[in-house]
Structures are given as C-alpha cells and as structure tokens.
C-alpha atoms as a PDB file:
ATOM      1  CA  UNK A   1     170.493  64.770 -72.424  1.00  0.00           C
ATOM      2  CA  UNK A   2     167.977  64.995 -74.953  1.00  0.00           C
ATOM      3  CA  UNK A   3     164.631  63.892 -73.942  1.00  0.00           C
ATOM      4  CA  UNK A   4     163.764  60.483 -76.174  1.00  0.00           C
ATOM      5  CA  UNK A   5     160.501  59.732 -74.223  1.00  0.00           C
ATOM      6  CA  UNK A   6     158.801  57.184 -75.918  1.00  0.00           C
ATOM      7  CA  UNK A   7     155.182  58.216 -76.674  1.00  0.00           C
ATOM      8  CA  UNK A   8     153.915  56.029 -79.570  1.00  0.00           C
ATOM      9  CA  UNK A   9     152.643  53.210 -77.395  1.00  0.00           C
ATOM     10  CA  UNK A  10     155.806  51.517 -76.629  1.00  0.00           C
ATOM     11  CA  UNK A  11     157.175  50.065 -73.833  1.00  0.00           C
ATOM     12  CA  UNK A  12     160.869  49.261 -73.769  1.00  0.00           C
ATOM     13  CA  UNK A  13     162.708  47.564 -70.605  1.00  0.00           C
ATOM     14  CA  UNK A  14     166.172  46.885 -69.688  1.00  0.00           C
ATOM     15  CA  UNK A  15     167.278  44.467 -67.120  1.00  0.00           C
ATOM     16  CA  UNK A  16     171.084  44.826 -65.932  1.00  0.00           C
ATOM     17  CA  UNK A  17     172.962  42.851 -63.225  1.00  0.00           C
ATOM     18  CA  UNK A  18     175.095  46.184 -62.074  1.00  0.00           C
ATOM     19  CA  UNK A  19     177.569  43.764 -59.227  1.00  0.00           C
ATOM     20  CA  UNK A  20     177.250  46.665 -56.589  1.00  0.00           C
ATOM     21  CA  UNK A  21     177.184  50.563 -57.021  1.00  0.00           C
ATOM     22  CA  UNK A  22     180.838  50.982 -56.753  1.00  0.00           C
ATOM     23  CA  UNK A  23     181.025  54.831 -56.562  1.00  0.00           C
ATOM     24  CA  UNK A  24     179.647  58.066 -56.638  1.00  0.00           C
ATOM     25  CA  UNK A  25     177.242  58.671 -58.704  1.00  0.00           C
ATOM     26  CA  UNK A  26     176.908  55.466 -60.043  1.00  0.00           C
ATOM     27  CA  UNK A  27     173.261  55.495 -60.977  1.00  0.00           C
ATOM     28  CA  UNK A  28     173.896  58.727 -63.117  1.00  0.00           C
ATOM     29  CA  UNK A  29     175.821  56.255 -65.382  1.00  0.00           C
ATOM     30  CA  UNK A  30     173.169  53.838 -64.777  1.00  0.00           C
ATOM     31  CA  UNK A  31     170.237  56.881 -66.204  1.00  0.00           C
ATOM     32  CA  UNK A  32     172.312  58.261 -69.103  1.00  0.00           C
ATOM     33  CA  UNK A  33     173.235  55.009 -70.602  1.00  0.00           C
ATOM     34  CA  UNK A  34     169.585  54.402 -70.497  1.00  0.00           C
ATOM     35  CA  UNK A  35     168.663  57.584 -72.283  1.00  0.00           C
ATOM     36  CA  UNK A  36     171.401  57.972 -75.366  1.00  0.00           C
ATOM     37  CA  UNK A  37     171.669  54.155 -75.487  1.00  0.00           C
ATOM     38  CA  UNK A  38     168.629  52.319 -75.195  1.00  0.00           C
ATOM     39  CA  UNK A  39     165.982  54.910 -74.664  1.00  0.00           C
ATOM     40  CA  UNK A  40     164.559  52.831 -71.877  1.00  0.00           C
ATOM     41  CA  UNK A  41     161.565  53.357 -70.386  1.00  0.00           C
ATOM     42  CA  UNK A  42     162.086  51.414 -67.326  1.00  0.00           C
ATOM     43  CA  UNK A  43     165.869  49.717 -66.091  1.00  0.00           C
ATOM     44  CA  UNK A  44     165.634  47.157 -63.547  1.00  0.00           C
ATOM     45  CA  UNK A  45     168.730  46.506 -61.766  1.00  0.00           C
ATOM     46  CA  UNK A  46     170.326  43.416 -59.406  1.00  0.00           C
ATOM     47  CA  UNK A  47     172.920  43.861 -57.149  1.00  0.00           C
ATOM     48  CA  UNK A  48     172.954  47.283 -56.661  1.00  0.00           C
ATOM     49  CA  UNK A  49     174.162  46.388 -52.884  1.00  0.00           C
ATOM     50  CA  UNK A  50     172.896  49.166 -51.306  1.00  0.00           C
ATOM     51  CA  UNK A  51     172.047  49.323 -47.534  1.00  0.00           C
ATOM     52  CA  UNK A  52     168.834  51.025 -46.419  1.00  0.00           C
ATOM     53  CA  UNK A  53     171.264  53.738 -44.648  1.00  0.00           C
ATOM     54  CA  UNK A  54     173.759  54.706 -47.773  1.00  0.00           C
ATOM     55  CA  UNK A  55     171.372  54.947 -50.770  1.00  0.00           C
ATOM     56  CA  UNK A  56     171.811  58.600 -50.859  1.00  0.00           C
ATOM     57  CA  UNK A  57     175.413  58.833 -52.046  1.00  0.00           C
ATOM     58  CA  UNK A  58     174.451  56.943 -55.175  1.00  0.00           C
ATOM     59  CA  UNK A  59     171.117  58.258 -56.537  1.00  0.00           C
ATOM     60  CA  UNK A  60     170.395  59.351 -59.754  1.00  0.00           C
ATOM     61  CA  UNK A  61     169.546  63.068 -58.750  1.00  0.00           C
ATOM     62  CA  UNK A  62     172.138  65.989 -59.249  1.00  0.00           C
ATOM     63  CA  UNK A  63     171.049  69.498 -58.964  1.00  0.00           C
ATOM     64  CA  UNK A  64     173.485  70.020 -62.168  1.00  0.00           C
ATOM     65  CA  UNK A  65     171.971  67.036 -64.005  1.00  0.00           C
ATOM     66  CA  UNK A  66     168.781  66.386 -63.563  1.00  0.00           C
ATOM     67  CA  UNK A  67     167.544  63.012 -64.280  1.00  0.00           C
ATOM     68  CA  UNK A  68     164.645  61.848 -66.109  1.00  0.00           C
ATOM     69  CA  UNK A  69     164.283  58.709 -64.271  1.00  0.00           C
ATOM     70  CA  UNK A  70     163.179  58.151 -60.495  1.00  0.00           C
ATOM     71  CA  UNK A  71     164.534  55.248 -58.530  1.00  0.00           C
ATOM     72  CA  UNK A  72     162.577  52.248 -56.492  1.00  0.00           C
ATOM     73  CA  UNK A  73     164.590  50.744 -54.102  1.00  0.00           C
ATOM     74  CA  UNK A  74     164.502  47.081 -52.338  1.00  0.00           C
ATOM     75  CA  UNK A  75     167.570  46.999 -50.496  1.00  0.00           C
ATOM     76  CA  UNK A  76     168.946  44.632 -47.868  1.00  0.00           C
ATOM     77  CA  UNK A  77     170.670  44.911 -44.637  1.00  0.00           C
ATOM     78  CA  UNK A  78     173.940  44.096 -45.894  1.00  0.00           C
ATOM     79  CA  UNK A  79     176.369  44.136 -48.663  1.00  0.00           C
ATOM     80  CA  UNK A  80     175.964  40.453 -49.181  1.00  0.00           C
ATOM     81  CA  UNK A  81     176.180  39.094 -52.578  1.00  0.00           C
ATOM     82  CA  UNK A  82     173.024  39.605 -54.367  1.00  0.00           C
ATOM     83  CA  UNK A  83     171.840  42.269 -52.293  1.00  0.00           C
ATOM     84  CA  UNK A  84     169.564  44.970 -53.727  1.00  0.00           C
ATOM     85  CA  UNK A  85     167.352  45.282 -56.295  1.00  0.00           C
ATOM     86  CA  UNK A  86     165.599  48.649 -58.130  1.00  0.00           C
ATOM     87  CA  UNK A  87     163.474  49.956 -60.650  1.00  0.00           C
ATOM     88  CA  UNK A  88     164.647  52.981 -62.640  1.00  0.00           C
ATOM     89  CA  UNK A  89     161.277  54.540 -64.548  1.00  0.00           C
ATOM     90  CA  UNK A  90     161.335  57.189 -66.401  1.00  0.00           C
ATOM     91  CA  UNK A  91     158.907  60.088 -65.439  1.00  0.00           C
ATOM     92  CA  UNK A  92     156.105  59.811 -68.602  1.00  0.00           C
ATOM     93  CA  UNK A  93     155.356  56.385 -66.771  1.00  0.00           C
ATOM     94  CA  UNK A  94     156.169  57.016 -63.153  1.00  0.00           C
ATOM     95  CA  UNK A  95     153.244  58.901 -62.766  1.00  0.00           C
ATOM     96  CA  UNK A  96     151.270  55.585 -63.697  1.00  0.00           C
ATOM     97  CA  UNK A  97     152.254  53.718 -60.867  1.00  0.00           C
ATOM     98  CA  UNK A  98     150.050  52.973 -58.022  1.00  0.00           C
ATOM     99  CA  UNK A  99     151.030  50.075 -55.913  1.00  0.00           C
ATOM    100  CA  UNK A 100     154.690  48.715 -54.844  1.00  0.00           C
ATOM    101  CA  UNK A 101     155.766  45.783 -52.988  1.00  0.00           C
ATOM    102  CA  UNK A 102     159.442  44.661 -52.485  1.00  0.00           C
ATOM    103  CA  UNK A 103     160.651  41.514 -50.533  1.00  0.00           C
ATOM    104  CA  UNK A 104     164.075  41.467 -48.682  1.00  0.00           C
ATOM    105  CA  UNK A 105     165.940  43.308 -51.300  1.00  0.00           C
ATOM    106  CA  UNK A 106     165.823  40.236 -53.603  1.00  0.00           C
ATOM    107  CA  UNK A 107     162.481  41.425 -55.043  1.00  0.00           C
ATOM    108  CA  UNK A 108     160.494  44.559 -56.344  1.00  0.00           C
ATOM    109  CA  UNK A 109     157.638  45.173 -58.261  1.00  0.00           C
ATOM    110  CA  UNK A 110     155.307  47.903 -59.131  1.00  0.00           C
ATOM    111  CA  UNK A 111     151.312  48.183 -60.159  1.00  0.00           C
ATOM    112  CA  UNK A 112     150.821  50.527 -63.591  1.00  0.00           C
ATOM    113  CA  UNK A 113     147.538  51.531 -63.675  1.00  0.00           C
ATOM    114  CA  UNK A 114     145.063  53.979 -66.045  1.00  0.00           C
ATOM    115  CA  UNK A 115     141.543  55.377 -66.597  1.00  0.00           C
ATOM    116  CA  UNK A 116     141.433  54.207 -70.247  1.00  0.00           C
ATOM    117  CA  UNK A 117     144.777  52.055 -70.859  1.00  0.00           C
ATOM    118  CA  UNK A 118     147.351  49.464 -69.735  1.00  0.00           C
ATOM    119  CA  UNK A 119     147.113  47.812 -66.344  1.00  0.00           C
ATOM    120  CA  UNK A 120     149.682  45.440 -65.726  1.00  0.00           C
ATOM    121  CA  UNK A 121     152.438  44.598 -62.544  1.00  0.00           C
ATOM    122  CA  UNK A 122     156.287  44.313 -63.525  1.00  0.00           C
ATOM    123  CA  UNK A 123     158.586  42.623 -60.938  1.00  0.00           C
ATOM    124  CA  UNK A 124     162.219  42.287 -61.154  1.00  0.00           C
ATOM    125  CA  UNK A 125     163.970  39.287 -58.970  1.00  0.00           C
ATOM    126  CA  UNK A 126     167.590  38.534 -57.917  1.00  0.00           C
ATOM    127  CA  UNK A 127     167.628  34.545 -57.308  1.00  0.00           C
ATOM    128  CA  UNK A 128     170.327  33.265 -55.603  1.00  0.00           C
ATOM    129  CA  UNK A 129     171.942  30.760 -56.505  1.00  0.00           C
ATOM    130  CA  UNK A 130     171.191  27.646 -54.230  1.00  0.00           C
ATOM    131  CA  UNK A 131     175.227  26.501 -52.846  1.00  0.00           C
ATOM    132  CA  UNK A 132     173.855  25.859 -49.135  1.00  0.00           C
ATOM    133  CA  UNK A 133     171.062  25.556 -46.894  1.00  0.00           C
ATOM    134  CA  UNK A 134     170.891  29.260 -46.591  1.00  0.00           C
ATOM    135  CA  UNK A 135     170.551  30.480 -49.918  1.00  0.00           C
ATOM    136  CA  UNK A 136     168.446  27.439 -50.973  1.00  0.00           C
ATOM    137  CA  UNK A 137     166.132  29.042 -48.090  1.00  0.00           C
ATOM    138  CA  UNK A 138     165.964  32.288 -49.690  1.00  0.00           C
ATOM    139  CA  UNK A 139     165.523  31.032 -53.503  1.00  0.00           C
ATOM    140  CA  UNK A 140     162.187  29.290 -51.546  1.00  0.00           C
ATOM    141  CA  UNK A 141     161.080  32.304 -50.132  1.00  0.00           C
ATOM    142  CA  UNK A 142     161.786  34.628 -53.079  1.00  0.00           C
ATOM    143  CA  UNK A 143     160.217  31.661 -55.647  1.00  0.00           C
ATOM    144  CA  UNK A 144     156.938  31.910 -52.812  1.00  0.00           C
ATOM    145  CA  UNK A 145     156.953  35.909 -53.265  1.00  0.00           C
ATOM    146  CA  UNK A 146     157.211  36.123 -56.615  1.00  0.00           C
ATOM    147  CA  UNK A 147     154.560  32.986 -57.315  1.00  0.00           C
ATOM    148  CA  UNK A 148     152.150  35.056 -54.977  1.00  0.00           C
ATOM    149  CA  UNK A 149     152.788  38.468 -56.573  1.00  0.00           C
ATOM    150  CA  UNK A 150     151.955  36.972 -59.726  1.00  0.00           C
ATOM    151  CA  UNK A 151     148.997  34.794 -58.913  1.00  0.00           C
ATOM    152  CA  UNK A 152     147.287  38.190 -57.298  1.00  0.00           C
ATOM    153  CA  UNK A 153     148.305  40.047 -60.467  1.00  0.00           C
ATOM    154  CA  UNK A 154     146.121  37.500 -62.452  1.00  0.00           C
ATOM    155  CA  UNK A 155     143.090  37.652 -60.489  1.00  0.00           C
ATOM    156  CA  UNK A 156     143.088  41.393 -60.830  1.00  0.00           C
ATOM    157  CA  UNK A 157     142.956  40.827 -64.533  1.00  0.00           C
ATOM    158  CA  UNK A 158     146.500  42.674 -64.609  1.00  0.00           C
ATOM    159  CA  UNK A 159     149.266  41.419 -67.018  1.00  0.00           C
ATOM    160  CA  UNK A 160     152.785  40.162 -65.480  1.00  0.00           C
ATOM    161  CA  UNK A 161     156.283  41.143 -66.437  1.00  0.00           C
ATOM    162  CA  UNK A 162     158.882  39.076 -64.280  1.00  0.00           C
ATOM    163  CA  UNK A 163     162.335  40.205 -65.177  1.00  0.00           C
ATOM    164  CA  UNK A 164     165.935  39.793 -63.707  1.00  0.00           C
ATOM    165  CA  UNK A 165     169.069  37.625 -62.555  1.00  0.00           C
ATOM    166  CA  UNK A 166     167.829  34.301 -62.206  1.00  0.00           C
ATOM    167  CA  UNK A 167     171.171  32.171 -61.531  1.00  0.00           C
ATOM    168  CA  UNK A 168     169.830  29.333 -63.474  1.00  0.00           C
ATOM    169  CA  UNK A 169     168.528  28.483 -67.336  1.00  0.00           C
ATOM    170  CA  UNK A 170     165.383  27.041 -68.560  1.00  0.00           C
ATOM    171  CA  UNK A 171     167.684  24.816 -70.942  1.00  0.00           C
ATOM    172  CA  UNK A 172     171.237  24.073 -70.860  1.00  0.00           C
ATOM    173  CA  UNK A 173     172.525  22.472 -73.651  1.00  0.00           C
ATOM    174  CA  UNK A 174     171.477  25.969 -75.169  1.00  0.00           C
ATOM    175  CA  UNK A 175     172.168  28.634 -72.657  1.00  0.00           C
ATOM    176  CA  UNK A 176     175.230  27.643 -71.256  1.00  0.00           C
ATOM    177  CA  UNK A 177     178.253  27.310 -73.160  1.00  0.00           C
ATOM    178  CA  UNK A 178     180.335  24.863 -70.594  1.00  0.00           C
ATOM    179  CA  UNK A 179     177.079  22.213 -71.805  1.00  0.00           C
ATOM    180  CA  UNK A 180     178.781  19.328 -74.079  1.00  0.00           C
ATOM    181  CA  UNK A 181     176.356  16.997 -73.856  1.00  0.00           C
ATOM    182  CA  UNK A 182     172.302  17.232 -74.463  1.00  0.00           C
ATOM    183  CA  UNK A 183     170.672  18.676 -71.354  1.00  0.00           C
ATOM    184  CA  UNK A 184     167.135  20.405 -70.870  1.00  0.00           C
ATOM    185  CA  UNK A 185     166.572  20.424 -67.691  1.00  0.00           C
ATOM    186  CA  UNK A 186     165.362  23.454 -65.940  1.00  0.00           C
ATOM    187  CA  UNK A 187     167.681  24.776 -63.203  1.00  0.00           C
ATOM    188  CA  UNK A 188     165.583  26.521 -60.377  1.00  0.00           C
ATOM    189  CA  UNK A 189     162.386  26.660 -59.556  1.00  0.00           C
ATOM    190  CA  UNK A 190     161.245  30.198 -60.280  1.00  0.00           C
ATOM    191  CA  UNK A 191     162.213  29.128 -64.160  1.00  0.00           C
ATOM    192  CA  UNK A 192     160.284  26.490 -63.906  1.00  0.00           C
ATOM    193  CA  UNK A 193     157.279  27.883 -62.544  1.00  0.00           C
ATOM    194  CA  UNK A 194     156.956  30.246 -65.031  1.00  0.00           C
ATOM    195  CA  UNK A 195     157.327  27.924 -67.921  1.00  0.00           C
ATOM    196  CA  UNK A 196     154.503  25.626 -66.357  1.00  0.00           C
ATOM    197  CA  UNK A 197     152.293  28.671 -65.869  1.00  0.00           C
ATOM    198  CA  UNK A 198     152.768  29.842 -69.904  1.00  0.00           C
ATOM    199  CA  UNK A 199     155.196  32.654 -69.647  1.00  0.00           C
ATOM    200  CA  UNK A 200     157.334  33.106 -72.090  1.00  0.00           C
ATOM    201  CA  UNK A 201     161.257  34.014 -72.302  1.00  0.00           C
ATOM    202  CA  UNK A 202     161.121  37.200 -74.850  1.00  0.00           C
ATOM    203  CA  UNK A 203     164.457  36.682 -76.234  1.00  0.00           C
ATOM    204  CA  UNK A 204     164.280  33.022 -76.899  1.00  0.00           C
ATOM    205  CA  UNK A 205     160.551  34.168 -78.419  1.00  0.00           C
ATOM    206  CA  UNK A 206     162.422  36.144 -81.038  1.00  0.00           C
ATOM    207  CA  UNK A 207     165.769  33.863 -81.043  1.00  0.00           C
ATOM    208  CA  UNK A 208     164.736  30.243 -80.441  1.00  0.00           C
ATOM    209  CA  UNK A 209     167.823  28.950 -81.569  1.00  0.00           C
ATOM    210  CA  UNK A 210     170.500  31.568 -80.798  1.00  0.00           C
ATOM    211  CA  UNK A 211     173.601  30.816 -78.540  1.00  0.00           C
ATOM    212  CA  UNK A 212     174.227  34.441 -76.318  1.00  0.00           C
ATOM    213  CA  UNK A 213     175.438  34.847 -73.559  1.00  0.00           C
ATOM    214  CA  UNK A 214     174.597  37.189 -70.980  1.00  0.00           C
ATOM    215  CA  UNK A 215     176.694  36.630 -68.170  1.00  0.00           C
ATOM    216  CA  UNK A 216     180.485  36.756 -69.780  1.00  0.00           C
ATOM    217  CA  UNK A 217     180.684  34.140 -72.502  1.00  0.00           C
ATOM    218  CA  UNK A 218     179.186  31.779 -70.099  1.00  0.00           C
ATOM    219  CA  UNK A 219     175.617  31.662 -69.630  1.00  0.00           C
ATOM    220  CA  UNK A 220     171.862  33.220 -70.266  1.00  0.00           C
ATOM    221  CA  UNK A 221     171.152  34.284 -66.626  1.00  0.00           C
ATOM    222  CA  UNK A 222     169.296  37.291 -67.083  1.00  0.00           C
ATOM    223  CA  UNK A 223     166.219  37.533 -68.763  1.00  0.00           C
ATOM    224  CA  UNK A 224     162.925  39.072 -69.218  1.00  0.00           C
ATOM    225  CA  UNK A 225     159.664  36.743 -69.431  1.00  0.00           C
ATOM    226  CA  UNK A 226     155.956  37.895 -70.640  1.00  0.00           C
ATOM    227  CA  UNK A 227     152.333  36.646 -68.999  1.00  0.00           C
ATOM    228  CA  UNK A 228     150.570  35.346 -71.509  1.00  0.00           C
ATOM    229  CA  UNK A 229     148.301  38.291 -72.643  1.00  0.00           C
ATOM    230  CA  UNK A 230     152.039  39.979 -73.641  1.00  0.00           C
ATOM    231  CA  UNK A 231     154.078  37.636 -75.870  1.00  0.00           C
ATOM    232  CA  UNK A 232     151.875  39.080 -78.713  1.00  0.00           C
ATOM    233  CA  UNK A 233     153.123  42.664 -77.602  1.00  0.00           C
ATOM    234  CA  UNK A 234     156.604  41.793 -78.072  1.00  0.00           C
ATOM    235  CA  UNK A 235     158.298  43.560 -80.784  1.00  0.00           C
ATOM    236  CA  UNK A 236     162.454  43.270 -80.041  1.00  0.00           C
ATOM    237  CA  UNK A 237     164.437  41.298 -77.451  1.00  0.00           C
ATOM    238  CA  UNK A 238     168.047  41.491 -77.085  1.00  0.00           C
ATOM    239  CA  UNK A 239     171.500  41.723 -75.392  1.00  0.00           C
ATOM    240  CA  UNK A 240     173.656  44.881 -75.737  1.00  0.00           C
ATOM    241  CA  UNK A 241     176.817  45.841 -73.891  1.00  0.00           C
ATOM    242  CA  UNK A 242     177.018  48.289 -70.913  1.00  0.00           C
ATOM    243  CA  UNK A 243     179.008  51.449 -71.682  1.00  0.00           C
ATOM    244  CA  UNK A 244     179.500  54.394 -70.098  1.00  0.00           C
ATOM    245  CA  UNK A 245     181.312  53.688 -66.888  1.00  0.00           C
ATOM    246  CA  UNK A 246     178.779  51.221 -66.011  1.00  0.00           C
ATOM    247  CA  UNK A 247     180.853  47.827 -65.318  1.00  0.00           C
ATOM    248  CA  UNK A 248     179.774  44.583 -64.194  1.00  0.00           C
ATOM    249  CA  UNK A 249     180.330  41.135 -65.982  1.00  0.00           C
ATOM    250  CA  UNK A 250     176.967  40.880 -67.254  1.00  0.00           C
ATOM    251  CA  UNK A 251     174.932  42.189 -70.751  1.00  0.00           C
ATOM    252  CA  UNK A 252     172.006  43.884 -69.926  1.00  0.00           C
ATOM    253  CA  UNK A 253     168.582  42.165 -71.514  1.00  0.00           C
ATOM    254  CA  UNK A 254     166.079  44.023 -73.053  1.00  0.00           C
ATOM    255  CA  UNK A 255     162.708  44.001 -74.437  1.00  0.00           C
ATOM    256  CA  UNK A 256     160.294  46.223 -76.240  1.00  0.00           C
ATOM    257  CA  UNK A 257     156.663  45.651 -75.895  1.00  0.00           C
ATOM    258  CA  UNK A 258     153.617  47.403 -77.711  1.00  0.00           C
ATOM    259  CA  UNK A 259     151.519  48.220 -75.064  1.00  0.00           C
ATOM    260  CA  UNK A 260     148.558  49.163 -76.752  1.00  0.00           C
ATOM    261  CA  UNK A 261     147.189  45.393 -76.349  1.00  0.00           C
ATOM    262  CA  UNK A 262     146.885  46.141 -73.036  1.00  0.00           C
ATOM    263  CA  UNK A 263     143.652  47.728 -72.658  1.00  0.00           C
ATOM    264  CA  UNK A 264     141.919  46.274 -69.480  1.00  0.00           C
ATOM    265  CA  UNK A 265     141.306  49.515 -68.392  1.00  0.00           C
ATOM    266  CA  UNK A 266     141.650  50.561 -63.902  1.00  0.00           C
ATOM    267  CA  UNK A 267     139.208  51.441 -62.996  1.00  0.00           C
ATOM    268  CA  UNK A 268     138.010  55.207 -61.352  1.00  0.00           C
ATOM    269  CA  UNK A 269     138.024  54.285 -57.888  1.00  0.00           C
ATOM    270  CA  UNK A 270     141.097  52.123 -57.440  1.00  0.00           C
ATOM    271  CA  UNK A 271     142.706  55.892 -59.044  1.00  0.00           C
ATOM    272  CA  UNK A 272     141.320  57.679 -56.658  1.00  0.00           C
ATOM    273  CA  UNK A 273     142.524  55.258 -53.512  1.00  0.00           C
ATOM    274  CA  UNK A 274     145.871  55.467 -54.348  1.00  0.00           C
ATOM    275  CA  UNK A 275     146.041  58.858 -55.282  1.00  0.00           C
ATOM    276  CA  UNK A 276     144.833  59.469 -51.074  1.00  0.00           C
ATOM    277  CA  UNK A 277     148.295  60.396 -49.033  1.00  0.00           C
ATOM    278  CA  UNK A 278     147.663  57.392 -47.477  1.00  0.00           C
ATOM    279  CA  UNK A 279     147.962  55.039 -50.451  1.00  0.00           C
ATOM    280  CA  UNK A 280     150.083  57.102 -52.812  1.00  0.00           C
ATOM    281  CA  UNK A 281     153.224  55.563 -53.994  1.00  0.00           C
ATOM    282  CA  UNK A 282     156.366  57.863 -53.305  1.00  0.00           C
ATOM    283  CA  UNK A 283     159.797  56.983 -53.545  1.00  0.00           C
ATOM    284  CA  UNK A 284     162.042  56.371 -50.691  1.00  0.00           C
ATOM    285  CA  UNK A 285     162.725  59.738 -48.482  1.00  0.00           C
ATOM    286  CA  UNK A 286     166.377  59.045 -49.463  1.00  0.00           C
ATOM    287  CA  UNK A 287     165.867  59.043 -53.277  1.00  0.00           C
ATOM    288  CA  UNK A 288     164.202  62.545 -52.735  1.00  0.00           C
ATOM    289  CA  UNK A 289     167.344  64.263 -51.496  1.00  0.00           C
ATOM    290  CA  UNK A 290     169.740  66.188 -54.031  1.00  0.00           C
ATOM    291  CA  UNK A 291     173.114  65.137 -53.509  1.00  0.00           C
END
C-alpha cells in the first residue's frame, strides 16, 4: 500500500460500526480500506466483539503486510452485543499519544500531546441502546465515563473529540426515516449532554438539512461531534460505504479537521512523564504479536 500519510496539518477520522470481527484477518480489511479509501488518520471502531483472550487472531499485523496503523483495544468479557471498541492510528500520530483510558469495552479514548502543537483527547463510545434495566444501567455508566473524560479534558485546556455508535439521534423527524410526524426530541442522554455542553455534530455542521442514513436506510446513529474550540477546524464530514470485505450494516462517518487551530501547546514535563516506562502508552501485549 502506498503510504498517503497526511502531513499538511490535517486530521481526518473515520468512525465505523464493524458488527463483530468475523474472521481472520479482519482488521487487515479494516487498515487497507482506511489507506486506499479514505486515507484516515485515525478509524475508530464499535463492535469489534473481541474478548481480552482472542484479540490476536484478528490484528492488523502480518509479517507479509505490514500495517501502517497500530490498534487500541477496549474489549469486554464477552461476545455480547455491543462489545468492543478500538482505535486504529496511524503511526505519524501514534507516536503523539500519551495517555489512554478505556471503560468496559464500551469506551476508549486517547491523550495527543506536543512540545509546540495540538493537544487534544479523542474518545470513541458504543451506547447501548436502553431495552431493559440492564443496558439502561450501562448507557448510565458509559454517559458518567464519558461526561468525566470530557470535563477533565477541559480543565486541562485540551480539546474533545467524542465519536461513535450512539443508538439514538439528536433529532428525529430528521435522522430517522420511520419519523412521519414532527419530532425533536433527543433520544439518550450522552446526545444530549453534548448538545447542552456546545458540541457540535460535524456532519449536520456541514449538512444541516440533509436526510442520510448511516445505519441501513434507517437512521443517523453514528456520528462524530467537535468541543467547541474544533467546529472552526472542520473542513469535510461525510458518509461513505465500506468496501473491501469489510461488512456490517452500517456507513462509516467521517470527518476532516485542520488541526493547526490547535495550538495550546504540552508542555515539557508532562512529555517527559509519559515518556518514563512507567507512564508510557504501549499497546496491548497481544497487538504486539505477528500472527
């Protein structure tokens, strides 16, 4: 694959619902669509369904392939539905992270940090969908992660990007097909958070009126939403099809940002702690082994 590493300033994201890695090698498929396709920097995916004990069998790394993207893994105990979550980054900005936190396989995010440049946290969420007691438990506790992750983000001065399957839209007589009559209200509370707190939904930003669909020809579940410091960033939002192999019932989402507003810069010493063994960010042992 020919190396498209974007190094103008530009920061473009895709976030894909991939319903389970369903065979070997399935995040090869994942990493080579996101090269010749989208040239993404950084792929966040939802229900990979990967158990902490089988992640090696479907990892991106081939000794007859090498891939230009290294995996970050959340994953749960089970196969249950909406299990999983990860962060594909390519390697020009893997070597900015310094900080990751995950929560129950619903929820990742990592810290991108430098001397003289962007500083910001992007987190990628599976919300379940609220049908019992249960899951209406975990939405609570993910919605409580995710509010905290972000809260601590802003009073480190860092910029948010919150990104994923959120099993709910901010308005439905828009982003859901099935919607005959006029209806606007908010459908979870994660959504609704982050419209009270000023984030904004980057492709509505760019397509306030358009009807798409991103899960079949039903609804806008996935999408990718900006801290406020960002929307001004944002250059193209979209849907595309998944191709190569890659099949799941959703459109992946995607975004491009110009990152050269960010410019709150780290600073030296928060670089040097996590560059200690103690601090540094690695990826799982598992994602290290060639298959």
């Amino acid at each position: 694959m020919t190396d498209n590493t974007n190094t103008n300033g530009y920061l473009r994201i895709a976030s894909i619902n991939v319903q389970g890695a369903r065979e070997y090698g399935f995040f090869k498929a994942v990493a080579r669509w996101g090269v010749d396709i989208g040239n993404f920097d950084i792929i966040a995916c939802q229900e990979t369904k990967l158990q902490a004990d089988k992640t090696t069998k479907y990892l991106l790394f081939d000794k007859n392939e090498p891939s230009q993207y290294t995996g970050f893994w959340a994953n749960a105990a089970t196969r249950e539905m909406g299990a999983g979550v990860a962060f594909l980054v390519k390697e020009s900005w893997q070597k900015h992270i310094i900080k990751r936190n995950t929560h129950k396989g619903r929820g990742i995010s990592l810290d991108f940090g430098y001397h003289l440049g962007a500083h910001f946290r992007i987190m990628n969420c599976y919300v379940p969908a609220s049908r019992d007691e249960e899951r209406k438990r975990e939405l609570q506790e993910l919605t409580e992660w995710a509010k905290k992750e972000i809260q601590e983000a802003k009073e480190k001065g860092m910029e948010t990007i919150v990104c994923g399957d959120f099993n709910g839209v901010v308005n439905p007589s828009l982003d859901r097909s099935s919607e005959k009559k006029q209806n606007t209200n908010i459908e979870n509370g994660l959504l609704e958070w982050l419209v009270e707190n000023q984030f904004t939904d980057s492709f509505r930003e760019l397509h306030p009126e358009t009807r798409a669909y991103s899960f079949r020809d039903i609804s806008r579940l996935d999408m990718i939403w900006l801290a406020g410091g960002l929307k001004g960033g944002l250059t193209e939002a979209g849907m595309m099809p998944l191709e190569g192999g890659i099949h799941s019932d959703h459109k992946s989402v995607f975004a491009e940002l110009d990152v050269r507003t960010l410019v709150t810069p780290t600073p030296l010493h928060i670089l040097e702690q996590y560059s200690s063994l103690e601090h540094k960010v690695k990826v799982d042992e598992v994602s290290r082994r060639t298959i």
